[in-house]
C-alpha atoms as a PDB file:
ATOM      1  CA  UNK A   1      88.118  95.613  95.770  1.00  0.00           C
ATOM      2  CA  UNK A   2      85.930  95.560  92.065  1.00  0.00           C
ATOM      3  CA  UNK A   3      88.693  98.765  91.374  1.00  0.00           C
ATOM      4  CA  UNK A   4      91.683  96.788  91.999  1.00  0.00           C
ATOM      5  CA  UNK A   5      90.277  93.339  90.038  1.00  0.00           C
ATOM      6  CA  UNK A   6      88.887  95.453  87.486  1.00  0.00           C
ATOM      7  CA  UNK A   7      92.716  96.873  87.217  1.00  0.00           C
ATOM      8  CA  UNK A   8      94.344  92.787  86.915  1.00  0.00           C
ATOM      9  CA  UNK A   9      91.644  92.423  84.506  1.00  0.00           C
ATOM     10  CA  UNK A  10      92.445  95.351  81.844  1.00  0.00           C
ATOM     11  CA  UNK A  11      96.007  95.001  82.532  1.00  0.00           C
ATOM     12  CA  UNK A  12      95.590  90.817  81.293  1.00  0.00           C
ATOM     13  CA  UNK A  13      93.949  92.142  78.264  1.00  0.00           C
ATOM     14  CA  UNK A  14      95.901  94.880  77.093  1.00  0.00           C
ATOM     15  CA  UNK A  15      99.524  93.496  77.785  1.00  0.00           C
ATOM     16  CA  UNK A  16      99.179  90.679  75.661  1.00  0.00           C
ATOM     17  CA  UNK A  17      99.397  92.990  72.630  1.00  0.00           C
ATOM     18  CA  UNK A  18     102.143  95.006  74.068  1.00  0.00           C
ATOM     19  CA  UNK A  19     103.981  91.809  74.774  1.00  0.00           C
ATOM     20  CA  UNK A  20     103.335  90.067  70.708  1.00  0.00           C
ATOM     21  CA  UNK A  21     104.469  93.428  69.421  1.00  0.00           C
ATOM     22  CA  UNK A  22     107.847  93.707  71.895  1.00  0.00           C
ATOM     23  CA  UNK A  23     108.503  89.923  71.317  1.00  0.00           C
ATOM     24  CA  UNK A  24     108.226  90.583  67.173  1.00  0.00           C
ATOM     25  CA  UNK A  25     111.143  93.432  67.219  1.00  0.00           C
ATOM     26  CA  UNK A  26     112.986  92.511  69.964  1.00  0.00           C
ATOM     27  CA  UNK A  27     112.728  89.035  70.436  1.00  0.00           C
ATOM     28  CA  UNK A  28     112.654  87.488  74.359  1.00  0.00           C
ATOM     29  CA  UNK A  29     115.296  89.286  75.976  1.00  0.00           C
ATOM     30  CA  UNK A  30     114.328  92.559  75.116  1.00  0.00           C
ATOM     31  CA  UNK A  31     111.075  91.548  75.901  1.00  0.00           C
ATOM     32  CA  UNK A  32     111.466  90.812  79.770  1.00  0.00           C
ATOM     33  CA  UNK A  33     114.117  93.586  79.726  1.00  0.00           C
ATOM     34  CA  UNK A  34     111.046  95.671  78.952  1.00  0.00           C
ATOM     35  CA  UNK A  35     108.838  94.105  81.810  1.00  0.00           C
ATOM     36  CA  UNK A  36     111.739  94.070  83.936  1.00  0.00           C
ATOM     37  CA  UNK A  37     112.160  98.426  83.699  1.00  0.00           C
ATOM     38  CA  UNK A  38     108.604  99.081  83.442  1.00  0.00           C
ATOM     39  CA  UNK A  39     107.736  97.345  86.699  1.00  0.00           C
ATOM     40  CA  UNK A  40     111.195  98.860  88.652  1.00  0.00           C
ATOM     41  CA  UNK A  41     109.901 102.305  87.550  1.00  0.00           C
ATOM     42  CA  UNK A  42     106.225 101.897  88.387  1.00  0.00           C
ATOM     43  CA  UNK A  43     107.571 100.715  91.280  1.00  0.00           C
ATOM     44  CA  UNK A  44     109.368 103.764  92.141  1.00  0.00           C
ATOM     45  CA  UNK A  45     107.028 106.167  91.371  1.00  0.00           C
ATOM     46  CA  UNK A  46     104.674 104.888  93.720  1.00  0.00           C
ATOM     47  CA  UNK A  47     107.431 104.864  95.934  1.00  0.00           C
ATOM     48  CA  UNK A  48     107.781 108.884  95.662  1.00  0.00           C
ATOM     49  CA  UNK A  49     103.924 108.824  95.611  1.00  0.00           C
ATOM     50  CA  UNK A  50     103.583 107.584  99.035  1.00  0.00           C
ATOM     51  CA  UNK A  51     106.605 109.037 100.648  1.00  0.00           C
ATOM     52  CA  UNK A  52     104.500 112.164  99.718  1.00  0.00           C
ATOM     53  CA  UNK A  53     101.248 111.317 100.671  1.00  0.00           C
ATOM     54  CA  UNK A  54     102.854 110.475 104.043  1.00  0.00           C
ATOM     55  CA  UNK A  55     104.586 113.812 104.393  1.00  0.00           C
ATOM     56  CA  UNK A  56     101.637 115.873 103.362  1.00  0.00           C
ATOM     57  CA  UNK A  57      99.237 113.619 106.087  1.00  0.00           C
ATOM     58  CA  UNK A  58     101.991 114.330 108.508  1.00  0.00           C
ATOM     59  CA  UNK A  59     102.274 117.951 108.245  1.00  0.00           C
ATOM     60  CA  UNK A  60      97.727 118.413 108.158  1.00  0.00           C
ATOM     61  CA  UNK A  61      97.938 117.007 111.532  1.00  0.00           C
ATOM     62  CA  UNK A  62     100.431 118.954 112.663  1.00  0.00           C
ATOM     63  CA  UNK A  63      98.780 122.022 111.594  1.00  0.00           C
ATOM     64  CA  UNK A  64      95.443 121.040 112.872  1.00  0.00           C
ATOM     65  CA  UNK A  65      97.397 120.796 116.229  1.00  0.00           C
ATOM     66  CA  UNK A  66      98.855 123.912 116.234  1.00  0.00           C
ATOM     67  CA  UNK A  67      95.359 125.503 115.125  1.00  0.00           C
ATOM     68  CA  UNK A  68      93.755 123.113 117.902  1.00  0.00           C
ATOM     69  CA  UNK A  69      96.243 124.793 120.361  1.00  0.00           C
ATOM     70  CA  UNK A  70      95.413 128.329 119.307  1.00  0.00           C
ATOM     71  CA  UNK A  71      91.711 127.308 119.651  1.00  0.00           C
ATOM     72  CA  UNK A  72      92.251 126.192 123.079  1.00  0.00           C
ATOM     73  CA  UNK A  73      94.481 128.757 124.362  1.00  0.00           C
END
């Protein structure tokens, strides 16, 4: 829980600068157009990331079954 509030914290004090420097070249649309593709591909990433995970937990318990199987037999 401290990890993940830690996280909201840094990421409140660091995008602030990101944001003033964006919103002096681009100006507010490009701006949010910015926030607007950084999110969508964090957001997909961590898609892929736990599609992954999943697949890789999936296939450790399938080969503990088949060695748990061998054990037994």
């Amino acid at each position: 829980m401290g990890v993940i509030t830690a996280a909201y914290a840094f990421g409140a004090v660091i995008s602030p600068y990101g944001f003033e420097l964006e919103l002096s070249v681009g100006g507010f649309f490009l701006t949010l157009i910015t926030l607007g593709l950084t999110v969508y591909l964090v957001s997909i990433s961590k898609a892929f990331l736990i599609a992954h995970t999943r697949h890789n937990i999936v296939m450790l318990k399938l080969i503990s079954a088949a060695q748990a199987c061998r054990m037994a037999s």
